[in-house]
Protein backbone atom coordinates (compact mmCIF):
# COMPACT_ATOMS: atom_id res chain seq x y z
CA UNK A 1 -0.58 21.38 -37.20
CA UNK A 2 -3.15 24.02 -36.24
CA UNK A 3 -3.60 26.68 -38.27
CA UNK A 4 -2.61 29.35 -35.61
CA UNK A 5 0.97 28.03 -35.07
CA UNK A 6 1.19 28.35 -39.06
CA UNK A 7 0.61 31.69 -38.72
CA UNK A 8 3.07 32.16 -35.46
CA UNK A 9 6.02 30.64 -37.75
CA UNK A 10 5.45 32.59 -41.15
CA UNK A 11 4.87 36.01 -38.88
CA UNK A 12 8.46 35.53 -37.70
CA UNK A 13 9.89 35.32 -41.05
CA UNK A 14 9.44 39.00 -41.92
CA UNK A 15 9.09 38.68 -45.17
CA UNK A 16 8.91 42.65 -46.05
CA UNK A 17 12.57 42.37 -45.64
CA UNK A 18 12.94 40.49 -48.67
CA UNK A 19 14.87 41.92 -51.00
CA UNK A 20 13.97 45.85 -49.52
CA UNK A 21 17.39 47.18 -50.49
CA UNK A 22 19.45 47.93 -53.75
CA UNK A 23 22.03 46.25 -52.35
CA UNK A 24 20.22 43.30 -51.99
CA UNK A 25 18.63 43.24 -55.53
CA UNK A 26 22.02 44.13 -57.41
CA UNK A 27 23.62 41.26 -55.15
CA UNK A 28 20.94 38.38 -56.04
CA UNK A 29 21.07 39.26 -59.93
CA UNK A 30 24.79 39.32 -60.39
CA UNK A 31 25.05 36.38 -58.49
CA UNK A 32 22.24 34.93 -60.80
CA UNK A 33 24.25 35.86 -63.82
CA UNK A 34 27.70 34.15 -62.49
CA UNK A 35 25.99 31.56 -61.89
CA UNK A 36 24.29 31.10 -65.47
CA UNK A 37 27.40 32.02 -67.06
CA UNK A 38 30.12 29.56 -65.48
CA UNK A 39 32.85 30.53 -67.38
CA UNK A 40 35.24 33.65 -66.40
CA UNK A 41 33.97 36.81 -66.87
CA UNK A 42 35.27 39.22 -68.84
CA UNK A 43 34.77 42.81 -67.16
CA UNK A 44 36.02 44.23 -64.00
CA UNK A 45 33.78 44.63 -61.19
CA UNK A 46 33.24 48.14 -60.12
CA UNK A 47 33.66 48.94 -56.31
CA UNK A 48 29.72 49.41 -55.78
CA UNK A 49 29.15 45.76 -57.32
CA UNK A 50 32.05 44.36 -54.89
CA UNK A 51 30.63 46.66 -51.73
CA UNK A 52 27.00 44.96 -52.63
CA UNK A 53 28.57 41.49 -52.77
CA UNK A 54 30.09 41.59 -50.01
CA UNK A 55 27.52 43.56 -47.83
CA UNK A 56 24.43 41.13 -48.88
CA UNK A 57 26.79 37.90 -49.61
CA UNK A 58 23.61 35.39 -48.86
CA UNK A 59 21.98 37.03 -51.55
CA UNK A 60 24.79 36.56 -54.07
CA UNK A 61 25.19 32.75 -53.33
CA UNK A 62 21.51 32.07 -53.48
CA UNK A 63 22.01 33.37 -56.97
CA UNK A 64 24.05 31.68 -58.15
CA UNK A 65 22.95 28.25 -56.69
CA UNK A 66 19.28 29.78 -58.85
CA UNK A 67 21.92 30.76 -62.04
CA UNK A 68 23.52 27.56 -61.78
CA UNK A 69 20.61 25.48 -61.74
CA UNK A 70 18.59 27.64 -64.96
CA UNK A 71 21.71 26.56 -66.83
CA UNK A 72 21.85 22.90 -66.21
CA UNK A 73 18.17 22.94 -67.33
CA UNK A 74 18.34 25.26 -69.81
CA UNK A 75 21.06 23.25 -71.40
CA UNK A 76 18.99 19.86 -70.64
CA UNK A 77 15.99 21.62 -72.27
CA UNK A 78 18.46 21.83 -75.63
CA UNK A 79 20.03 18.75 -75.15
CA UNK A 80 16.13 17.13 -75.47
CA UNK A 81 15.35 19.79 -77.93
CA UNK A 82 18.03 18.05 -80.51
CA UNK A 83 17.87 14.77 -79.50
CA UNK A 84 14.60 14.38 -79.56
CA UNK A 85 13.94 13.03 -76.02
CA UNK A 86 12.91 14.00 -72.41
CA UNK A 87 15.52 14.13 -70.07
């Protein structure tokens, strides 16, 4: 692959949109922490939590797929921790 159709496919990504709004941000952490903490929560969402939810949902999932998978290996990382092995 040449380096100049590299270029061509990351240019169209627009990666300064990443992330560029508050909505976005509060979105990707509280999906993050639902999906490190898998049990219910405990508080009520306010309105500007739900309104950034549901305006940036992709964010939200992808947190929670990143929450969800720091948990299994965080609790993998104990597990070997007491046991005494590598898992």
């Amino acid at each position: 692959m040449k380096f100049s159709s590299i270029k061509a496919f990351l240019g169209g990504l627009k990666l300064p949109e990443f992330l560029s709004t508050p909505n976005e941000v509060h979105a990707l952490i509280e999906g993050i922490a639902d999906g490190y903490c898998p049990w219910q929560s405990r508080y009520e969402p306010t309105d500007k939590l739900v309104e950034s939810i549901r305006k940036e949902h992709h964010y939200y999932s992808a947190g929670t797929v990143v929450g969800f998978a720091t948990f299994i290996f965080s609790v993998a990382g104990a597990v070997s921790l007491v046991l005494g092995v590598i898992v």
